[in-house]
N, C-alpha and C. Protein backbone atom coordinates (compact mmCIF):
# COMPACT_ATOMS: atom_id res chain seq x y z
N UNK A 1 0.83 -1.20 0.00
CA UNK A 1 0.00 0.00 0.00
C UNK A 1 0.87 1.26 0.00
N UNK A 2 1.88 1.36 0.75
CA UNK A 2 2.77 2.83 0.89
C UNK A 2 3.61 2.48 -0.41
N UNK A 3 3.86 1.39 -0.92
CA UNK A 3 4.92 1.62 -1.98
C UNK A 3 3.76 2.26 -3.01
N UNK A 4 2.91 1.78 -3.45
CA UNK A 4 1.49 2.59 -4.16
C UNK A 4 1.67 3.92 -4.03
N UNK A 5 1.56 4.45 -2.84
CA UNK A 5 0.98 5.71 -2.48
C UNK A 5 2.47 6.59 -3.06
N UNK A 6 3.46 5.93 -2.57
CA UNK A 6 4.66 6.52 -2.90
C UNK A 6 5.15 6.46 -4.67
N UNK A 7 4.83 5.58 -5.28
CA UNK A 7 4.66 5.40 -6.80
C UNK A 7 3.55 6.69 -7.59
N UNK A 8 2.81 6.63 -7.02
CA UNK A 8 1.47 7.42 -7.40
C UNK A 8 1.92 8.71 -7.04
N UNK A 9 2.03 9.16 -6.21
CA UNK A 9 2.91 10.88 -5.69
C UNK A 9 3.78 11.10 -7.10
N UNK A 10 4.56 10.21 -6.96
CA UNK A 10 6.36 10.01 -7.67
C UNK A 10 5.53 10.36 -9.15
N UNK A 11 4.55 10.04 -9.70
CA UNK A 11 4.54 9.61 -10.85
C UNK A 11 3.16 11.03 -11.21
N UNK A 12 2.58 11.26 -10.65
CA UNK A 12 1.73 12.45 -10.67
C UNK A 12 2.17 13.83 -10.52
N UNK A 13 3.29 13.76 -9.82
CA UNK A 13 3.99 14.75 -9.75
C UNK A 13 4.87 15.27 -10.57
N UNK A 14 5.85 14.07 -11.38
CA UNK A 14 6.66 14.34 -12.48
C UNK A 14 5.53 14.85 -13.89
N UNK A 15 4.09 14.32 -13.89
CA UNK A 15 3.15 14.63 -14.63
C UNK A 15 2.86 16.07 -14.95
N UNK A 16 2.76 16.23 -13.30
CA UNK A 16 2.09 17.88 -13.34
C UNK A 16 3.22 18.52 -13.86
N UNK A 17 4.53 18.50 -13.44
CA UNK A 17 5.89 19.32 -13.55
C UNK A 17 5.53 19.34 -15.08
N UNK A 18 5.51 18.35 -15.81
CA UNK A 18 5.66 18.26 -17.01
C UNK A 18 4.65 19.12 -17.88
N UNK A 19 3.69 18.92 -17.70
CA UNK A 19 2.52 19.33 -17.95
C UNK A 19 2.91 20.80 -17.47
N UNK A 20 2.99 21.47 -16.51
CA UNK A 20 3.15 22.73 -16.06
C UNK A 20 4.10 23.35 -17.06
N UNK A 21 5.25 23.20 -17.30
CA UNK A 21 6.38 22.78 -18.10
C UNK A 21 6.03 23.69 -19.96
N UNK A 22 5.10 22.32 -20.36
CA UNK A 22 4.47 22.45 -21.18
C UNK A 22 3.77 23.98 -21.34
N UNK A 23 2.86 23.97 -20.79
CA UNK A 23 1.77 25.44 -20.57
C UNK A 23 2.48 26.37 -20.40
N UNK A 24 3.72 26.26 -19.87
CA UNK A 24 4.01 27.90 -19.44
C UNK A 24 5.23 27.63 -20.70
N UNK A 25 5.32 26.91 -22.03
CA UNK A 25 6.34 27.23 -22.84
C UNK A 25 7.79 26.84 -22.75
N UNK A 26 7.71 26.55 -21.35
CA UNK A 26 9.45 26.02 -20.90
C UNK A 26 9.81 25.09 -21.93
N UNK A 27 9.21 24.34 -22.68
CA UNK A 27 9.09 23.39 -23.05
C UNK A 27 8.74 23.31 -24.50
N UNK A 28 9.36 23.35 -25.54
CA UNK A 28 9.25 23.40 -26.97
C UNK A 28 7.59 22.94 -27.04
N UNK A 29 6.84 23.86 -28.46
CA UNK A 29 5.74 23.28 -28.23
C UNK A 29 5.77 21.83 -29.62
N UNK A 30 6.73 21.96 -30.64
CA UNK A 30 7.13 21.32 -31.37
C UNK A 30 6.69 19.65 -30.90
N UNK A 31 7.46 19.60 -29.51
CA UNK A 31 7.80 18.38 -28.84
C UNK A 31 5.96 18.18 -28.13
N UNK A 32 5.44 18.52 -27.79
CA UNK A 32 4.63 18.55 -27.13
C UNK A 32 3.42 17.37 -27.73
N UNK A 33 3.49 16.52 -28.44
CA UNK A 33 2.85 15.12 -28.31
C UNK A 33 4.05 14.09 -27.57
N UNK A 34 4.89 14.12 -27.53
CA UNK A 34 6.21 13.89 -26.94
C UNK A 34 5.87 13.76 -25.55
N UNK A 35 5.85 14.92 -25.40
CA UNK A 35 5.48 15.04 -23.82
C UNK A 35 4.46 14.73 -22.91
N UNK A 36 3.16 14.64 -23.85
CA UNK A 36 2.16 14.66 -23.43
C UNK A 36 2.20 12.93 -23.39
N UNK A 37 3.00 12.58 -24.28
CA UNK A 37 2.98 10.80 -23.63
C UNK A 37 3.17 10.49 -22.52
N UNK A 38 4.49 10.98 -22.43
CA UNK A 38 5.60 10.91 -21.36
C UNK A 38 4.68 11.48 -20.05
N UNK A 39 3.84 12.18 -20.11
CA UNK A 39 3.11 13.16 -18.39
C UNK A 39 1.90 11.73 -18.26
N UNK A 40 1.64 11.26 -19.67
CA UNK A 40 0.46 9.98 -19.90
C UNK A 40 1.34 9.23 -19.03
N UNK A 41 1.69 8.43 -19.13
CA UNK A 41 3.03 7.46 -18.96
C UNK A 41 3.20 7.50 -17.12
N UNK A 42 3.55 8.50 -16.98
CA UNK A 42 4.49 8.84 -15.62
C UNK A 42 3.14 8.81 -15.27
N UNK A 43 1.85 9.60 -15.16
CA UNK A 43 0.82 9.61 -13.92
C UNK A 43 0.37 8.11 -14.69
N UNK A 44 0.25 7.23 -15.26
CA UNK A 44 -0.05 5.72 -15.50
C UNK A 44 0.53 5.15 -14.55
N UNK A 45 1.98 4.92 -15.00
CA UNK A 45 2.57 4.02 -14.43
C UNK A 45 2.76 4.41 -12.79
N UNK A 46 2.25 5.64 -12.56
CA UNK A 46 2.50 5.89 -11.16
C UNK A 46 1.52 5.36 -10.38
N UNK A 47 0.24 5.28 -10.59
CA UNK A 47 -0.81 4.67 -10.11
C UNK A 47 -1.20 3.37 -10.25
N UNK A 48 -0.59 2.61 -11.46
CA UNK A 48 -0.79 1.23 -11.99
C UNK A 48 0.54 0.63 -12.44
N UNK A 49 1.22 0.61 -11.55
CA UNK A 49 2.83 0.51 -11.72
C UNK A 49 2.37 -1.38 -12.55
N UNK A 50 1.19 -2.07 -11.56
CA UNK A 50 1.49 -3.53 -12.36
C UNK A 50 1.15 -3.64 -14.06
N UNK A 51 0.87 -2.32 -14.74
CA UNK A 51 0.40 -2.54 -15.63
C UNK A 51 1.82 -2.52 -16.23
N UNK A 52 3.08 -2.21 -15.51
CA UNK A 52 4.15 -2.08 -16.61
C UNK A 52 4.85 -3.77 -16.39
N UNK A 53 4.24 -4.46 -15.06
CA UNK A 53 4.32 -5.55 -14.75
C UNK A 53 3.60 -6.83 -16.00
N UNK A 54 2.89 -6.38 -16.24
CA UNK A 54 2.44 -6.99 -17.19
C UNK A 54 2.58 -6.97 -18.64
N UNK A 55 2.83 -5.89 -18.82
CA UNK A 55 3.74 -5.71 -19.86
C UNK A 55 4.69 -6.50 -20.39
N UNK A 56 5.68 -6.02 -19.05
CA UNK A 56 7.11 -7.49 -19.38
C UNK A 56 6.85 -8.89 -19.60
N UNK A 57 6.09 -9.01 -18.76
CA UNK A 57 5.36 -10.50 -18.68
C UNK A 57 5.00 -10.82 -20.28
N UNK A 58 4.64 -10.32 -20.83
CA UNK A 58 3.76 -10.37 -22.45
C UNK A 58 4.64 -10.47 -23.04
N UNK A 59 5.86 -9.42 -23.09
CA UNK A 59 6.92 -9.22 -24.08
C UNK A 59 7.99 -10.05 -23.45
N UNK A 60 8.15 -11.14 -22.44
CA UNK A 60 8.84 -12.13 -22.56
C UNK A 60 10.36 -11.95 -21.47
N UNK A 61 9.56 -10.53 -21.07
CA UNK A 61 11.15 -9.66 -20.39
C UNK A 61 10.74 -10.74 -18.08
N UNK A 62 11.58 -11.21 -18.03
CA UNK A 62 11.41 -11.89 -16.69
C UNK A 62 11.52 -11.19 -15.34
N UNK A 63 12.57 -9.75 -15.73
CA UNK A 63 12.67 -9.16 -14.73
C UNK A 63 11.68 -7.72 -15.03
N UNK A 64 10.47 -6.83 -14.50
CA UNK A 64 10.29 -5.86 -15.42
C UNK A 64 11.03 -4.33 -15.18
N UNK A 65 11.99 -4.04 -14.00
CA UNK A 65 12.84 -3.20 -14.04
C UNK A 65 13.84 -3.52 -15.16
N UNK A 66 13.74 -4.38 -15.81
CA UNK A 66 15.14 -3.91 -16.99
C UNK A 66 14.01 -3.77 -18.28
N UNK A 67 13.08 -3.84 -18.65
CA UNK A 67 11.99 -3.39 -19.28
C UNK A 67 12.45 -1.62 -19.04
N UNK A 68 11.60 -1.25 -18.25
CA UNK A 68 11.82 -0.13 -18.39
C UNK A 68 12.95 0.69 -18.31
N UNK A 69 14.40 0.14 -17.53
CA UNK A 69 15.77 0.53 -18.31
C UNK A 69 16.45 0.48 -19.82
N UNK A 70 15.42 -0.56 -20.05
CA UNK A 70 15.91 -0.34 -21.54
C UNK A 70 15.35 0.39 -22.60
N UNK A 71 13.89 0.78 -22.30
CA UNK A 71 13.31 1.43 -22.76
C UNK A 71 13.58 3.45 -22.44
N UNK A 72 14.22 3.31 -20.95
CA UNK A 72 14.73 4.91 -20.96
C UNK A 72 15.82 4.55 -21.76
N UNK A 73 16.49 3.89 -21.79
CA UNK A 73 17.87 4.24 -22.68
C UNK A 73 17.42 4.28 -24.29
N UNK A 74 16.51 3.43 -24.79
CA UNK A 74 16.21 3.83 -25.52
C UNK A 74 15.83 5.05 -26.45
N UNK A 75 14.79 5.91 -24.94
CA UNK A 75 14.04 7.20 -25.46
C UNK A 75 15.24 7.53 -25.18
N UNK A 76 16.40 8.28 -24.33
CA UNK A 76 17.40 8.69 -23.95
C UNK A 76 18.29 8.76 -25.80
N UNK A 77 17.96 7.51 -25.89
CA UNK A 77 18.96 7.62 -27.62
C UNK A 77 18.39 8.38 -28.60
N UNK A 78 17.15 8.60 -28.89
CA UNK A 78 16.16 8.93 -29.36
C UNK A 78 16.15 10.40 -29.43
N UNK A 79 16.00 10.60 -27.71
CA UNK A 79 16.14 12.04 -27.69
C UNK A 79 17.70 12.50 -28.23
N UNK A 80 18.76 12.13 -27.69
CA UNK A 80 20.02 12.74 -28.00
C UNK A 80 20.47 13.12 -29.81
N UNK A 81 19.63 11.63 -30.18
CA UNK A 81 19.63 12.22 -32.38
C UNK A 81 18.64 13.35 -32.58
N UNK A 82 17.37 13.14 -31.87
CA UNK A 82 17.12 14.64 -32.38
C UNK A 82 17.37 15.56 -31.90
N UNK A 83 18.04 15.66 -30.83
CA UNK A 83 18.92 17.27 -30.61
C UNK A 83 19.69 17.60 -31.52
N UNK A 84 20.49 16.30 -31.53
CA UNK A 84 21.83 16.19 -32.79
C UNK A 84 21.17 16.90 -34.40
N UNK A 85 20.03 16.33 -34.77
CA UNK A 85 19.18 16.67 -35.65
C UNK A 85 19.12 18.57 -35.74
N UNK A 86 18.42 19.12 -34.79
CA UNK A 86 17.87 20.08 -34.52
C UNK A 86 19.36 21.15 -34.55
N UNK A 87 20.36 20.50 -33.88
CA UNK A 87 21.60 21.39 -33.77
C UNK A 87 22.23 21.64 -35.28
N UNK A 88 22.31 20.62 -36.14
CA UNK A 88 22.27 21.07 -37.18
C UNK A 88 21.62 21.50 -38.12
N UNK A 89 20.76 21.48 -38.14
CA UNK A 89 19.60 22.61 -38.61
C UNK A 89 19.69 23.72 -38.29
N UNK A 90 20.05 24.16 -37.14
CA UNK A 90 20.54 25.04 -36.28
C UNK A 90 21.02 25.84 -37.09
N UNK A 91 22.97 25.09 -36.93
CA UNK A 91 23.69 25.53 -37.47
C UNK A 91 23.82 26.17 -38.89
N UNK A 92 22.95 24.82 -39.93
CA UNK A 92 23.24 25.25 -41.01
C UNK A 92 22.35 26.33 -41.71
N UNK A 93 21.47 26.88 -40.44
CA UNK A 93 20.80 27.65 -40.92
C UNK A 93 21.69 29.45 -40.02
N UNK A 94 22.00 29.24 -39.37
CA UNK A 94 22.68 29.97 -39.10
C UNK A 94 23.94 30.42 -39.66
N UNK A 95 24.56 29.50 -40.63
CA UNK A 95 25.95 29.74 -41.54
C UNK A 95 25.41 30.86 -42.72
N UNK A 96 23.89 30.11 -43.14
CA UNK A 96 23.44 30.82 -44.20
C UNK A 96 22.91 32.04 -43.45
N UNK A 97 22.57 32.83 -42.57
CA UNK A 97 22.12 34.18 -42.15
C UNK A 97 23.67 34.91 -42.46
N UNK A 98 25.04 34.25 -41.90
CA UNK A 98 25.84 35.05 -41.58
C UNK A 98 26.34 35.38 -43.17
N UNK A 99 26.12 34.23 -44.39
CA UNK A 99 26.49 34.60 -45.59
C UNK A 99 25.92 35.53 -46.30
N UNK A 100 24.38 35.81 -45.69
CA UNK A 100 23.69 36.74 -46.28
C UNK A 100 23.70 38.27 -45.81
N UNK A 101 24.24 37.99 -44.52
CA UNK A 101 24.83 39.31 -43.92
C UNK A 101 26.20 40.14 -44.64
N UNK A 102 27.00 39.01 -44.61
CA UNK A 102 28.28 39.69 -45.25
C UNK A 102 28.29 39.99 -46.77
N UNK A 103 26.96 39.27 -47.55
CA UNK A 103 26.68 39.88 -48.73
C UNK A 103 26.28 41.26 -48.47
N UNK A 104 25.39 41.58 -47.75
CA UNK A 104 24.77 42.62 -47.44
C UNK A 104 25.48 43.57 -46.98
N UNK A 105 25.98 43.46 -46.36
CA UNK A 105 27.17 44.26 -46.14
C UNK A 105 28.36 45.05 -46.98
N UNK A 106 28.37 44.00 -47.43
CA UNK A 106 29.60 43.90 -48.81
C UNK A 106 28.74 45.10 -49.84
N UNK A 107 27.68 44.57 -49.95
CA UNK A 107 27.01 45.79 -51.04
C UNK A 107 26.24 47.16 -51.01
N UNK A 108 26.31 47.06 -49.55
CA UNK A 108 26.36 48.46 -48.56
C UNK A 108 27.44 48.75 -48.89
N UNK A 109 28.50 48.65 -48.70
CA UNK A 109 29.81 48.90 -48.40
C UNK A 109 29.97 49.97 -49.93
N UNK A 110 29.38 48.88 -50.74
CA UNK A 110 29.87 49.04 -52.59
C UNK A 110 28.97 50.34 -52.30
N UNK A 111 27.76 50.71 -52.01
CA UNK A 111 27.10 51.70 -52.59
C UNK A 111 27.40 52.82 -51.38
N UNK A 112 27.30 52.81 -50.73
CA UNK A 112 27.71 54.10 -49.75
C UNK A 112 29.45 54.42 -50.09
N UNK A 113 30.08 53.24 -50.17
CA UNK A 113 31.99 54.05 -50.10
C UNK A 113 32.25 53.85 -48.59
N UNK A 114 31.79 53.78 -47.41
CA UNK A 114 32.08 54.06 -46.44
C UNK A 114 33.16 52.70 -45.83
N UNK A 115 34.10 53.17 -45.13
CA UNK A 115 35.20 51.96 -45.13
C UNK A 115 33.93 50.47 -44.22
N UNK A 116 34.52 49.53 -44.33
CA UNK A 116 33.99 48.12 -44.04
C UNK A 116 33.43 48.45 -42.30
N UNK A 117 32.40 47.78 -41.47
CA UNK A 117 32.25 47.73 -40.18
C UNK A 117 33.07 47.07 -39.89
N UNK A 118 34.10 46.99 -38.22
CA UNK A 118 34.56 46.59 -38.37
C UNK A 118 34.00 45.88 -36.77
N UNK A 119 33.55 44.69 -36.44
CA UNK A 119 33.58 43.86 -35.11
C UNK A 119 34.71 43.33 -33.95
């Protein structure tokens, strides 16, 4: 019963954070079916922890704490490519602002005469 009560806190709480998270923007809204699993998930499994018990059981896994270790490492991998993803996008969109600047510049430069800015 207290491990329940203590699962259910643990797992409603990381929900709300998340969820709170979400609403106030902290939180890309991009990602936000993402998340909204993940707040699903955490107040689930916080209240019905045997449902992740059963789970393993189905999918053949004997112990079900390495079920769900392998599955954070999983999302954990998941998440880290699309940062990786996003950082270059990032970047390569940021190479192209600075090329279009120093064009711009460059042809300021040509039509006024005035010597180069210098940073």
């Amino acid at each position: 019963m207290f491990v329940g009560a203590v699962t259910g806190v643990f797992g409603l709480s990381v929900a709300l954070l998340l969820l709170y998270l979400v609403r106030k923007d902290h939180l890309h809204v991009s990602h936000g079916l993402w998340w909204t699993i993940a707040i699903l998930l955490f107040a689930t499994l916080g209240f019905a922890p045997s449902i992740f018990d059963q789970l393993a059981h189905h999918l053949g896994v004997n112990y079900a704490p390495v079920l769900g270790i392998s599955l954070a490492i999983g999302a954990l991998v998941i998440k880290a490519l699309m940062s990786d993803l996003e950082s270059t996008k990032l970047k390569v969109s940021q190479q192209r602002l600075i090329q279009k600047v120093s064009l711009l510049e460059a042809d300021l430069q040509e039509l006024s005469e005035k010597p180069p800015i210098d940073d």
